[in-house]
Protein backbone atom coordinates (compact mmCIF):
# COMPACT_ATOMS: atom_id res chain seq x y z
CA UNK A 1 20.52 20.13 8.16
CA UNK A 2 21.90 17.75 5.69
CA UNK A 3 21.26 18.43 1.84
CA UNK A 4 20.11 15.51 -0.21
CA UNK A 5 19.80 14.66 -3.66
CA UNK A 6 16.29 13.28 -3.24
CA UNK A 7 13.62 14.99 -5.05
CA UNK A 8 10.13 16.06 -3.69
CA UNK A 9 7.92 14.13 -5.98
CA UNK A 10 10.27 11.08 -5.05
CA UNK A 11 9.77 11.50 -1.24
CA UNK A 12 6.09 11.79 -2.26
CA UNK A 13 6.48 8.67 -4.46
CA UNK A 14 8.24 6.46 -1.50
CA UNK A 15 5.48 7.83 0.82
CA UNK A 16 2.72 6.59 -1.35
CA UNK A 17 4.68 3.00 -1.67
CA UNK A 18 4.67 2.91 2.05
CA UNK A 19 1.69 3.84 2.46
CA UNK A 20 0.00 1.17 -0.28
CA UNK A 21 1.64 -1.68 1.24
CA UNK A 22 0.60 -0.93 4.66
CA UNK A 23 -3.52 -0.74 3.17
CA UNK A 24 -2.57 -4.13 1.18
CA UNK A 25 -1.39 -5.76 4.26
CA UNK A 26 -4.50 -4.24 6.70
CA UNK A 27 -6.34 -6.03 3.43
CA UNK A 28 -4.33 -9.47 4.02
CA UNK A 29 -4.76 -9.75 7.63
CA UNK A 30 -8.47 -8.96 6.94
CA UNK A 31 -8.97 -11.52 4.71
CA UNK A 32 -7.26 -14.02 6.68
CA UNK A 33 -9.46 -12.58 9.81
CA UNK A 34 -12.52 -13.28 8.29
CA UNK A 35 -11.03 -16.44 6.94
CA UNK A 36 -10.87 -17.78 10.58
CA UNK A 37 -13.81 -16.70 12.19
CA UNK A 38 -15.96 -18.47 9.30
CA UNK A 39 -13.88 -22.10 10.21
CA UNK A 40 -14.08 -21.55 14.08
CA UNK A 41 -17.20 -22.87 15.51
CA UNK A 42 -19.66 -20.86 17.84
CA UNK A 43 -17.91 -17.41 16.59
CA UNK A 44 -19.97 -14.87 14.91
CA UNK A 45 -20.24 -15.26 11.24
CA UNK A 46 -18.88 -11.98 9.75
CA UNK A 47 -21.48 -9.17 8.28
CA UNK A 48 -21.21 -8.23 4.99
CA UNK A 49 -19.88 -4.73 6.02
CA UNK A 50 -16.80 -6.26 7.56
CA UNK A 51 -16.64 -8.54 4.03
CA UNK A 52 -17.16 -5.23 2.40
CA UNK A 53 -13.88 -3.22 3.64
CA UNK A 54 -11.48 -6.64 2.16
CA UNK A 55 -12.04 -5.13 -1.43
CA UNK A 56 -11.86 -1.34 -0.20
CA UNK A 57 -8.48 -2.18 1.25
CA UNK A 58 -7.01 -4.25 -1.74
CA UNK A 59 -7.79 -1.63 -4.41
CA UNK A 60 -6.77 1.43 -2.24
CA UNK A 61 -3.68 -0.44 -1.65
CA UNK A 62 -2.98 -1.66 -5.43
CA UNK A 63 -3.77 2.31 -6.46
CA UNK A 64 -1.62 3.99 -4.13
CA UNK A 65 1.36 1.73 -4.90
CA UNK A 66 0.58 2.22 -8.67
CA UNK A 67 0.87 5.83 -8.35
CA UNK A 68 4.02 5.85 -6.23
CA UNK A 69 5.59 3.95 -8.72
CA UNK A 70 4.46 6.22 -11.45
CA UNK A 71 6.01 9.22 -9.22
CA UNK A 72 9.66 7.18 -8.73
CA UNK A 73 9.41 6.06 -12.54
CA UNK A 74 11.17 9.38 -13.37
CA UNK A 75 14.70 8.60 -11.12
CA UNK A 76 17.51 7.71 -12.71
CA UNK A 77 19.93 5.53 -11.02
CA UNK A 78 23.03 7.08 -10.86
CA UNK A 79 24.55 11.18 -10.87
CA UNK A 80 23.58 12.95 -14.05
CA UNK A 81 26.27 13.85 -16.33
CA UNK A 82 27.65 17.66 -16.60
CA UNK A 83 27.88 18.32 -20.11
């Protein structure tokens, strides 16, 4: 196997980006779902429980991407220098 110079926590810190953007996107395409179905005539209006997982999915997404950032906030581009 290959070595790398990646760290744990900075696997764990792209992970958590990844993973963030995907929840803020589900969030965008929600929004824009329920966006749709309230101009379109004879479609069901949406419930409040399907209005309900737009925020859920915004601030999931906006905390996980905080906290991968916090975990990749300790690289430093660059090798380290021998002293």
């Amino acid at each position: 196997m290959a070595k790398t110079n990646i760290k744990h926590y900075e696997l764990i810190g792209l992970f958590l980006i990844f993973v963030g953007a995907t929840w803020f996107g589900y969030g965008i395409y929600a929004t824009l779902l329920a966006a749709l179905r309230l101009l379109m005539a004879n479609v069901a209006l949406p419930t409040g429980k399907e209005l309900l997982f737009v925020p859920i999915f915004y601030g999931l997404g906006a905390v996980l991407v905080t906290l991968g950032k916090i975990e990749l906030s300790e690289m430093r581009p660059g090798k380290p220098k021998k002293a």
